[in-house]
C-alpha atoms as a PDB file:
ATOM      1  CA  UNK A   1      93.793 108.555 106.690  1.00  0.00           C
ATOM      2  CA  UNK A   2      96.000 111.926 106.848  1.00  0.00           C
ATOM      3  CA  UNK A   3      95.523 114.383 104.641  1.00  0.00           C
ATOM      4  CA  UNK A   4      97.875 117.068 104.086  1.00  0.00           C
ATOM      5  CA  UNK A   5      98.773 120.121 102.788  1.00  0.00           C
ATOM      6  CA  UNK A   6     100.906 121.416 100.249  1.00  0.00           C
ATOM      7  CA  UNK A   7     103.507 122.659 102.649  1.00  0.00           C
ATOM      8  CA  UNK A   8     103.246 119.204 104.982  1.00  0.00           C
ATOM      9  CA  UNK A   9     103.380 117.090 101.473  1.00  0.00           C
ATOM     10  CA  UNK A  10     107.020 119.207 100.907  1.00  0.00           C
ATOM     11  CA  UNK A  11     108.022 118.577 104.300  1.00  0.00           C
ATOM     12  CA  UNK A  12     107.099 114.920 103.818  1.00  0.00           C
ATOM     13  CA  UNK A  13     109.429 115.032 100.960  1.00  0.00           C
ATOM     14  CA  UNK A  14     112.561 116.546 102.472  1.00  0.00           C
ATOM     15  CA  UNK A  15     112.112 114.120 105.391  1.00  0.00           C
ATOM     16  CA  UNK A  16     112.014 111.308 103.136  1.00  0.00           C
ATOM     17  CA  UNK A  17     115.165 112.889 100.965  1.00  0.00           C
ATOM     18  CA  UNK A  18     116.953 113.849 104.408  1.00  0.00           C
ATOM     19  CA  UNK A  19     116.450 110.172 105.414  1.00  0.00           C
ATOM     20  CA  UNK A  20     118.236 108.637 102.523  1.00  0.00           C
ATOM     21  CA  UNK A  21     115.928 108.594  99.723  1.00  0.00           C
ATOM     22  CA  UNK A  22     117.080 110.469  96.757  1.00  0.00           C
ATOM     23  CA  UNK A  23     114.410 112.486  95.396  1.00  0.00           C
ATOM     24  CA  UNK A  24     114.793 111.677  91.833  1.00  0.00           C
ATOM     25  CA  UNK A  25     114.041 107.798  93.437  1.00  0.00           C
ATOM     26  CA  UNK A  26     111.024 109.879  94.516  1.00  0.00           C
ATOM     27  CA  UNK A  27     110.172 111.106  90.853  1.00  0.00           C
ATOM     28  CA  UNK A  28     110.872 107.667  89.635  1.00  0.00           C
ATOM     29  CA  UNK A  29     108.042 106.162  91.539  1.00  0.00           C
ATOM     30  CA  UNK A  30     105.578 109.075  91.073  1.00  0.00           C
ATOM     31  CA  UNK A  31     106.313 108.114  87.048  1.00  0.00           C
ATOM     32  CA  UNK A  32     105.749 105.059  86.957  1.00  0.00           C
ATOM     33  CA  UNK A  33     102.462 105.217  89.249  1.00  0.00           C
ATOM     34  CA  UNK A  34     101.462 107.695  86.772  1.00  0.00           C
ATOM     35  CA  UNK A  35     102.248 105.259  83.865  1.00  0.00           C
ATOM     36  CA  UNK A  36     100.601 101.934  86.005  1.00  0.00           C
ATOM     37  CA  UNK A  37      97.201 104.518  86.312  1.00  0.00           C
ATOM     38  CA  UNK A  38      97.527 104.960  82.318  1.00  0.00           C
ATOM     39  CA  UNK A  39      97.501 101.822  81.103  1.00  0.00           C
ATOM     40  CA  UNK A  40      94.486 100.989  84.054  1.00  0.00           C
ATOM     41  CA  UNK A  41      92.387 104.109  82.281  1.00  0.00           C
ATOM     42  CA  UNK A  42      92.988 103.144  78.473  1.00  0.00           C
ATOM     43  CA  UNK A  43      94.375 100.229  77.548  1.00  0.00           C
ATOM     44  CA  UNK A  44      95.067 100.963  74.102  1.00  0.00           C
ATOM     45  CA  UNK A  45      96.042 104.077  71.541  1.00  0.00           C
ATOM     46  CA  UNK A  46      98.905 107.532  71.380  1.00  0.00           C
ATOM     47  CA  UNK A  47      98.882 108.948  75.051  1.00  0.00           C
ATOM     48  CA  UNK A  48      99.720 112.620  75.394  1.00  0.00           C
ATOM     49  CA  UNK A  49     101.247 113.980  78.189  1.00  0.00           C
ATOM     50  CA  UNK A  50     101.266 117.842  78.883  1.00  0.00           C
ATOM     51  CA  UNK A  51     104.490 118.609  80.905  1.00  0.00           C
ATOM     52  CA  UNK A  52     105.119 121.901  82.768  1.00  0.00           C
ATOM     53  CA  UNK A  53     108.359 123.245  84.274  1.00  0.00           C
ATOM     54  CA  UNK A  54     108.351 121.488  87.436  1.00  0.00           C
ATOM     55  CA  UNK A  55     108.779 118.799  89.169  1.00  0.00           C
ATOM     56  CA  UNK A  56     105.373 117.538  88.186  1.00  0.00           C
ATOM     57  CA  UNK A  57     106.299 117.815  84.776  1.00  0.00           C
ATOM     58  CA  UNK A  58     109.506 115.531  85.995  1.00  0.00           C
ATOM     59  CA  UNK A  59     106.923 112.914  86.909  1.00  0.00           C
ATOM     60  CA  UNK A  60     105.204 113.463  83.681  1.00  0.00           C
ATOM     61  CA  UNK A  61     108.424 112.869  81.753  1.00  0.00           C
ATOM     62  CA  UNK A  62     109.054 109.427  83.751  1.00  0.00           C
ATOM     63  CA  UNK A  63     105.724 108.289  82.936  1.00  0.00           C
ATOM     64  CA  UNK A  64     106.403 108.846  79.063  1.00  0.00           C
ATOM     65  CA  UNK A  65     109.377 107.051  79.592  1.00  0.00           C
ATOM     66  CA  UNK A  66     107.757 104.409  80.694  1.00  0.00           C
ATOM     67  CA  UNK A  67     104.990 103.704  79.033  1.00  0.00           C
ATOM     68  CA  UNK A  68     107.352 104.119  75.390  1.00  0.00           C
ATOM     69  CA  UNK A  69     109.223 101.336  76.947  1.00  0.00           C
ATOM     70  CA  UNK A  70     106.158  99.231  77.392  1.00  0.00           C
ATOM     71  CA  UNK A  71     105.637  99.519  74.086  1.00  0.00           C
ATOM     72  CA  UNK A  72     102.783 102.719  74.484  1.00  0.00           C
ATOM     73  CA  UNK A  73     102.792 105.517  71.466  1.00  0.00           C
ATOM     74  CA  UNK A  74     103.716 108.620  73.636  1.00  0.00           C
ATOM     75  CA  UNK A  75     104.083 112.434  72.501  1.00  0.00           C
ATOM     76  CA  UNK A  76     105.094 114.606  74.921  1.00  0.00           C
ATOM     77  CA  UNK A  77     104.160 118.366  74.851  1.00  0.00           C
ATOM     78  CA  UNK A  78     106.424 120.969  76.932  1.00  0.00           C
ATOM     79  CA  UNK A  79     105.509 123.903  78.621  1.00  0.00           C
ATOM     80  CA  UNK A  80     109.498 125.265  78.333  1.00  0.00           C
ATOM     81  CA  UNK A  81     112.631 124.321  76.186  1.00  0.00           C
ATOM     82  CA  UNK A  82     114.057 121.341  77.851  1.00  0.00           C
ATOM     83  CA  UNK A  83     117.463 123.101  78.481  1.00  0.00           C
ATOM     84  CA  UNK A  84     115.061 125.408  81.007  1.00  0.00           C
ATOM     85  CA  UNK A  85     114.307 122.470  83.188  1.00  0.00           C
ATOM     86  CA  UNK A  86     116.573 121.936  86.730  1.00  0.00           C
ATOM     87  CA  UNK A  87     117.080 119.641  89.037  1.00  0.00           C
ATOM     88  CA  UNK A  88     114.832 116.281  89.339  1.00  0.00           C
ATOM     89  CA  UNK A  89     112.882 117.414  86.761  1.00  0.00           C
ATOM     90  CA  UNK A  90     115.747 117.574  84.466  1.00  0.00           C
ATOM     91  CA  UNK A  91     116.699 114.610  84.820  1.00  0.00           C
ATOM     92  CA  UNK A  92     113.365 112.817  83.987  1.00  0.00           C
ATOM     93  CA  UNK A  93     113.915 114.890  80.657  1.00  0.00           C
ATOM     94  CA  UNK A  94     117.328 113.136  79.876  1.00  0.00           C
ATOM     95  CA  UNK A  95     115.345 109.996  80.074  1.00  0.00           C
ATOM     96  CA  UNK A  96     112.597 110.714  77.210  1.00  0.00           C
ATOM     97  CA  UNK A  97     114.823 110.590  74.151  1.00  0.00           C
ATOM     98  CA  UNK A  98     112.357 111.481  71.793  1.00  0.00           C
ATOM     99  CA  UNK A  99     111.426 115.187  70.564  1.00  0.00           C
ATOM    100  CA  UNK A 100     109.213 117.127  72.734  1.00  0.00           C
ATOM    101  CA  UNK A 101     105.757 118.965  71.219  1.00  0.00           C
ATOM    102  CA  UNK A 102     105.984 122.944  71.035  1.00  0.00           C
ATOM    103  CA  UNK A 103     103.565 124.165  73.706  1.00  0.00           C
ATOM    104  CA  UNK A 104     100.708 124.971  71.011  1.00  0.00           C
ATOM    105  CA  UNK A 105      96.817 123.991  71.662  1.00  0.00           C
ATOM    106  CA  UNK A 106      96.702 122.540  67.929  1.00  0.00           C
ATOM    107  CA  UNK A 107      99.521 120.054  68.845  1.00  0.00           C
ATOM    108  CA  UNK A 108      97.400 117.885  71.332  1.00  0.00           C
ATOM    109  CA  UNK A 109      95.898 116.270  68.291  1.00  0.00           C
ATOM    110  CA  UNK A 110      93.199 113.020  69.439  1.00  0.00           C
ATOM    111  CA  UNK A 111      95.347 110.727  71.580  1.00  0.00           C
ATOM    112  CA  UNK A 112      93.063 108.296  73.284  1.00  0.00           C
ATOM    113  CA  UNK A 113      94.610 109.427  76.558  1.00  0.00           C
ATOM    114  CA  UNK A 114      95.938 112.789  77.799  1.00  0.00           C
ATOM    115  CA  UNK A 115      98.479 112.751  80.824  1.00  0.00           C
ATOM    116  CA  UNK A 116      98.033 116.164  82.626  1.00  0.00           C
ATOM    117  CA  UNK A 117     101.562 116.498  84.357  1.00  0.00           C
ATOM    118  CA  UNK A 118     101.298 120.830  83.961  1.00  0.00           C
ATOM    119  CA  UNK A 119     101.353 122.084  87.302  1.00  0.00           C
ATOM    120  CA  UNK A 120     100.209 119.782  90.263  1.00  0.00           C
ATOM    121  CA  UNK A 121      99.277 120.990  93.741  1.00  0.00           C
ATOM    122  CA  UNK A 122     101.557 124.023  94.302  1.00  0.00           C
ATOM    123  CA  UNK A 123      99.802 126.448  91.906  1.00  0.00           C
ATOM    124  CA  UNK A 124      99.737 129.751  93.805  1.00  0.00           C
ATOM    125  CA  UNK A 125      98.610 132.538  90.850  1.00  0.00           C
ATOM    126  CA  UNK A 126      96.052 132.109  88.715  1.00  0.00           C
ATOM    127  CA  UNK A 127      95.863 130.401  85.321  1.00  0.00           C
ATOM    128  CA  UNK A 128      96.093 132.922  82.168  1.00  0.00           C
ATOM    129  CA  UNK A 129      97.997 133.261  79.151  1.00  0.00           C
ATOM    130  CA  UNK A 130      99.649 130.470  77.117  1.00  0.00           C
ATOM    131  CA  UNK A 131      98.820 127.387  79.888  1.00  0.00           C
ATOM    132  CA  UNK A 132      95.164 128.532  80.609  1.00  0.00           C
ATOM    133  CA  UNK A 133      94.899 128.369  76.820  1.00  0.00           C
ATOM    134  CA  UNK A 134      95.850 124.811  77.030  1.00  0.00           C
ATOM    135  CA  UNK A 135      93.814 123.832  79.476  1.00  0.00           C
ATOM    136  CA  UNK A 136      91.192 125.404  77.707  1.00  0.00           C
ATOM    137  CA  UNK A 137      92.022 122.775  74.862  1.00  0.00           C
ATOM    138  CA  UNK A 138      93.017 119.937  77.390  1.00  0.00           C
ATOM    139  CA  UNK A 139      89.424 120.360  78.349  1.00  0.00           C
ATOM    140  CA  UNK A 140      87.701 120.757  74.888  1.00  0.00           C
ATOM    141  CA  UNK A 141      89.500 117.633  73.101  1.00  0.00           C
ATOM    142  CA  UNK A 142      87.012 115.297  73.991  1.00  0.00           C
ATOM    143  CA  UNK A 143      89.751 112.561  75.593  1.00  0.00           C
ATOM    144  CA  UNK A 144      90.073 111.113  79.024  1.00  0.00           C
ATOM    145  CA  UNK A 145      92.443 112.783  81.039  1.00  0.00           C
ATOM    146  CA  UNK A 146      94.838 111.348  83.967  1.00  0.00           C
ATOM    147  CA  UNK A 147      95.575 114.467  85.917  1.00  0.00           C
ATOM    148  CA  UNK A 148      99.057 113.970  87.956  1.00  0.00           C
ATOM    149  CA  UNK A 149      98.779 114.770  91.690  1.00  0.00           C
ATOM    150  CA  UNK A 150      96.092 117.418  90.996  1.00  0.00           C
ATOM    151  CA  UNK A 151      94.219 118.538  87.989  1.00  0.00           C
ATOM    152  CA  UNK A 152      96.088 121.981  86.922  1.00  0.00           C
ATOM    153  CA  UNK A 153      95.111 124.916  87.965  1.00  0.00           C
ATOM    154  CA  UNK A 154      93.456 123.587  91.198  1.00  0.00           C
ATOM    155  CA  UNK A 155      95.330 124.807  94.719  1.00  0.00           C
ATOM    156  CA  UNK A 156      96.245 121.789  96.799  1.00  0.00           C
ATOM    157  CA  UNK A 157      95.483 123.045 100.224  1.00  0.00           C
ATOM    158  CA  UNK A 158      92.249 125.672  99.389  1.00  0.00           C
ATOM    159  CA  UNK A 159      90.932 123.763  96.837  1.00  0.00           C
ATOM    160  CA  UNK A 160      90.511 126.554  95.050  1.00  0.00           C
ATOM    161  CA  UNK A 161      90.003 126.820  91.385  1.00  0.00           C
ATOM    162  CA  UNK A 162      92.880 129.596  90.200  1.00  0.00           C
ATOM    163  CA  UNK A 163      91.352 131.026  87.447  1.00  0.00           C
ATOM    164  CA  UNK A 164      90.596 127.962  85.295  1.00  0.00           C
ATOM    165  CA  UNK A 165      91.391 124.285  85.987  1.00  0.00           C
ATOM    166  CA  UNK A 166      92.008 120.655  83.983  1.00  0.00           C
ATOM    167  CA  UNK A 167      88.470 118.320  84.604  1.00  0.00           C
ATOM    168  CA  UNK A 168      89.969 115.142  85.055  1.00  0.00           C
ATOM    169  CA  UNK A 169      89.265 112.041  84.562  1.00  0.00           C
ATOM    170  CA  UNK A 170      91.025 110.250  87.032  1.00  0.00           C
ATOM    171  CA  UNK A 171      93.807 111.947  89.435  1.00  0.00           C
ATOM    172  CA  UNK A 172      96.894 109.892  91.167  1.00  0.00           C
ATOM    173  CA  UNK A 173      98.255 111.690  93.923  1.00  0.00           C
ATOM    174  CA  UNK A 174     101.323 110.325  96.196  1.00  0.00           C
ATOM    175  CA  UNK A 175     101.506 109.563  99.902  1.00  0.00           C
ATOM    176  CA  UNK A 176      98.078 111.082 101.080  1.00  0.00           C
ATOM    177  CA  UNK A 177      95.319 112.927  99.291  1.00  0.00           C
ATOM    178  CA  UNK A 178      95.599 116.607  99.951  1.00  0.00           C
ATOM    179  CA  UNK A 179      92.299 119.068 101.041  1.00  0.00           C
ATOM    180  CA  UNK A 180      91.694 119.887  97.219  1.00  0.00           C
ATOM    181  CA  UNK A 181      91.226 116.044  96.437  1.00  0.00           C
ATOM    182  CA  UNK A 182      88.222 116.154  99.226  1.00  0.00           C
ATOM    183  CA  UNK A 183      86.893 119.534  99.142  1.00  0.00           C
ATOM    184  CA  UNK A 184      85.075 121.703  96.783  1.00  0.00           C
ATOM    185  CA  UNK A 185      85.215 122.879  93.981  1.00  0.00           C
ATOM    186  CA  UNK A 186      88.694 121.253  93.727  1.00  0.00           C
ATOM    187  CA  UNK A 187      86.916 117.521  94.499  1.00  0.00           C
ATOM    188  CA  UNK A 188      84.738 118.483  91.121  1.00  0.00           C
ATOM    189  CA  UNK A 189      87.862 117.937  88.839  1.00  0.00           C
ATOM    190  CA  UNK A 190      89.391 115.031  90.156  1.00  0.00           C
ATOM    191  CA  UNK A 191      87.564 112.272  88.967  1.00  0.00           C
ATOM    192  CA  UNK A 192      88.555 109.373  90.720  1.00  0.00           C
ATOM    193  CA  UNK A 193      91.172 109.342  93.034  1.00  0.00           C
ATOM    194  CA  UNK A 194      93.914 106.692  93.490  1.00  0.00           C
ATOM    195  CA  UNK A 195      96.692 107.679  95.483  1.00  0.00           C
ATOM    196  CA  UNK A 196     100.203 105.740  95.093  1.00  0.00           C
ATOM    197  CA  UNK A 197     102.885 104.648  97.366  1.00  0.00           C
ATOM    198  CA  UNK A 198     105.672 105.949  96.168  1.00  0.00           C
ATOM    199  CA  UNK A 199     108.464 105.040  98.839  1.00  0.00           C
ATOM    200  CA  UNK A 200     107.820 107.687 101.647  1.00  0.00           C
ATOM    201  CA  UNK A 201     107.752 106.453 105.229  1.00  0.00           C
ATOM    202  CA  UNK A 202     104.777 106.604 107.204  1.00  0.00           C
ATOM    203  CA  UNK A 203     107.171 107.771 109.915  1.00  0.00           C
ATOM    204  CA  UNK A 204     107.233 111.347 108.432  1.00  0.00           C
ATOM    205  CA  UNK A 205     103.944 111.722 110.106  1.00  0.00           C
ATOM    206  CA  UNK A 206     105.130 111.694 113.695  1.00  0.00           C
ATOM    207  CA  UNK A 207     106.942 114.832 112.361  1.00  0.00           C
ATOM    208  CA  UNK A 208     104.614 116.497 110.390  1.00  0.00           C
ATOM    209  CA  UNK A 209     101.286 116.049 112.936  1.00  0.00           C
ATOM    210  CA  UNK A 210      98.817 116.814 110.496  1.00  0.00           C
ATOM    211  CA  UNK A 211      95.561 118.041 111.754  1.00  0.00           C
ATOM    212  CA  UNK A 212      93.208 116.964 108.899  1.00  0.00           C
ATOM    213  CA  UNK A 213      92.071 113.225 108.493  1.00  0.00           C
ATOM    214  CA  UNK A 214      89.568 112.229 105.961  1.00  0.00           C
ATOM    215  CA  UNK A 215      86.320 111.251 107.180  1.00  0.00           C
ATOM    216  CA  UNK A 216      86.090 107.807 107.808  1.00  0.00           C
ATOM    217  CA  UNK A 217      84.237 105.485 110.255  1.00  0.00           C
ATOM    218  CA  UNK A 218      87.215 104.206 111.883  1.00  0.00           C
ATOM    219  CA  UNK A 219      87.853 107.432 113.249  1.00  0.00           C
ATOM    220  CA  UNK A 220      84.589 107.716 115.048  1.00  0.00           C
ATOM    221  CA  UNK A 221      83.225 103.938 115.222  1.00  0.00           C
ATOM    222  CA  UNK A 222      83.818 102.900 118.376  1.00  0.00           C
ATOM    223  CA  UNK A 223      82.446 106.341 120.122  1.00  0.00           C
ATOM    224  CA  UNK A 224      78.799 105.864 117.782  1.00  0.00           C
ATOM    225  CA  UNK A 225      76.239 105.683 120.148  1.00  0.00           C
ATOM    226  CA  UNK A 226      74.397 102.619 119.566  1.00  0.00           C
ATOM    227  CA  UNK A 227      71.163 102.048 121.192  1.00  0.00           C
ATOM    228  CA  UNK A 228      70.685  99.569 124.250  1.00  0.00           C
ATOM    229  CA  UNK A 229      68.515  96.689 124.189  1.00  0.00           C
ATOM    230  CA  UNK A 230      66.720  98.436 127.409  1.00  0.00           C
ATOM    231  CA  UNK A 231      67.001 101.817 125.774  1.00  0.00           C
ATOM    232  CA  UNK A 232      63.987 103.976 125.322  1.00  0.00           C
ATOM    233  CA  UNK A 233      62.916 107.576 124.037  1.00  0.00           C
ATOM    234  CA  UNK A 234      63.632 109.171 127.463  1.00  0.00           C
ATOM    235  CA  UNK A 235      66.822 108.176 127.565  1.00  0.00           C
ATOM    236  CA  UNK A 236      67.964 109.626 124.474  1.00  0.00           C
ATOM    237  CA  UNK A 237      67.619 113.520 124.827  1.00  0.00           C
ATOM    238  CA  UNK A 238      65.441 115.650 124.501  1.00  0.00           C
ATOM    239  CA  UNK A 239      65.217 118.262 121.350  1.00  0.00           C
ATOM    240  CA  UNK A 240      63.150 121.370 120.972  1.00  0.00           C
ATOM    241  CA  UNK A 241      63.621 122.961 117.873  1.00  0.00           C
ATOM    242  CA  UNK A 242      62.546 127.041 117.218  1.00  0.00           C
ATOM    243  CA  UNK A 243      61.546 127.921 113.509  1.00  0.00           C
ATOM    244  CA  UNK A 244      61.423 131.508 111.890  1.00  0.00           C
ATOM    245  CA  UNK A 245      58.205 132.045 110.522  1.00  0.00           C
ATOM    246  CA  UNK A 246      55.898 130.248 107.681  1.00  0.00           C
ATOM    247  CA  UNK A 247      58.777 130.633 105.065  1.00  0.00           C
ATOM    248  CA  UNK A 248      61.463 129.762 107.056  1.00  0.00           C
ATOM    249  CA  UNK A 249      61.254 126.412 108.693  1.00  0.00           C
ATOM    250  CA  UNK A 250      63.277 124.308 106.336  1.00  0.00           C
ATOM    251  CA  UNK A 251      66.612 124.250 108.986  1.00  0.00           C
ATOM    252  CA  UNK A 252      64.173 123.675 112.026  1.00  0.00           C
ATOM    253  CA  UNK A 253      62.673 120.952 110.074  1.00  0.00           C
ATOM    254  CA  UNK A 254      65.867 119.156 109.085  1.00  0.00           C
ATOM    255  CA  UNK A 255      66.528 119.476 112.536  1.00  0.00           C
ATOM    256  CA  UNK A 256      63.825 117.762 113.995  1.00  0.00           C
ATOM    257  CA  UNK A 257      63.263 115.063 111.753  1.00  0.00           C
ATOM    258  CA  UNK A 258      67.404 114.097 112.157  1.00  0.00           C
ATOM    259  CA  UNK A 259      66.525 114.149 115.798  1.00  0.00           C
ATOM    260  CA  UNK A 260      63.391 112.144 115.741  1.00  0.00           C
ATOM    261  CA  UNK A 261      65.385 109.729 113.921  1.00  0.00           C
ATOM    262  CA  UNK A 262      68.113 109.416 115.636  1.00  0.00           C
ATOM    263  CA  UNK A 263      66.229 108.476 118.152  1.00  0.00           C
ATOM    264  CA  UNK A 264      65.462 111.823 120.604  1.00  0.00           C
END
């Protein structure tokens, strides 16, 4: 499977949006995977979601939507006065007509389940100030958490942690994983992964030609070199493996015994 990177996720976007698909039909979807991945992690009991300025905060807003609707206690908690919100993500706001949480550590409270829909994959400065103090809290309360597209504070494409990061949980992403959901020490605070279809056309791909796949026999099956019934050590290779001294023959070890097995 493709995995891509912040900048070929947005591209997958606008190709989708340039093909016909409004991106708030985009945002829609992303909600309600977000909402489906809730009631999958905790079945029962108030559900918090922690919504930042952007467009992931959009999604967040959707999911609150949705899950009040189903009948879910929801509290929302806002990084930024609602009036401060544009585009998509405004419009997910119009659709949560309840009040919105000031942005306050103490206001988190002990939901059974806390949505993190702060800042997704396009983080590119560090964590400090009033959201690293949240995360701090996110982090401390005890609850599961469902992080949305990636846990906050971790950078989508490096993987990097910037500064300090959300430990989620579980993580639903959209389209295709990105390098942070596979590498380390981004993989660390993902939890589980389940990544939702959210209406984007494969076809993107053929335009975006990403480079990175995650590793999966399929890719490599039919190329494994499996012995033949007439097949014998001498056909196989031949390995000689140099060691540093008395101290230092841990690689050259590894090494050989990976060789003898496989066969050399």
């Amino acid at each position: 499977m493709e995995v891509l990177t912040n900048a070929e996720m947005q591209r997958a976007d606008q190709l989708s949006i340039a093909a016909g698909t409004p991106g708030f039909k985009l945002m829609l979807s992303a909600g309600q995977a977000v909402a489906a991945a809730a009631n999958a992690l905790v079945e029962e009991g108030p559900i918090l979601i922690v919504a930042g300025p952007g467009n992931n905060g959009g999604d967040g807003f959707v999911a609150a939507a949705e899950l009040a609707a189903q009948g879910r206690e929801v509290s929302v908690i806002l990084m930024c006065e609602r009036d401060q919100l544009q585009g998509d993500a405004a419009s997910a706001a119009r659709g949560w007509k309840h009040p919105v949480l000031p942005f306050n550590p103490q206001a988190i409270g002990r939901p059974a389940l806390i949505i993190d829909a702060l800042f997704g994959a396009g983080l590119s400065r560090p964590v400090d100030g009033e959201a690293g103090a949240m995360i701090e809290a996110i982090n401390a309360n005890g609850a599961p958490v469902l992080a949305v597209d990636l846990p906050s504070g971790i950078n989508g494409t490096s993987a990097a942690v910037m500064g300090m990061a959300v430990n989620a949980t579980e993580t639903v992403t959209f389209f295709r994983k990105k390098p942070a959901h596979l590498l380390l020490p981004g993989r660390m605070h993902c939890g589980r992964v389940r990544v939702a279809d959210i209406g984007i056309d494969a076809q993107v791909l053929d335009e975006i030609a990403p480079q990175t796949f995650e590793n999966d026999p399929d890719f490599w099956g039919a190329a494994f070199p499996v012995p033949r019934i007439d097949g014998h050590k001498y056909a196989r290779g031949h390995v000689l493996a140099v060691s540093g001294d008395a101290a230092a023959t841990g690689a050259a070890r590894l090494a050989a015994r990976g060789s003898l097995r496989a066969g050399a």
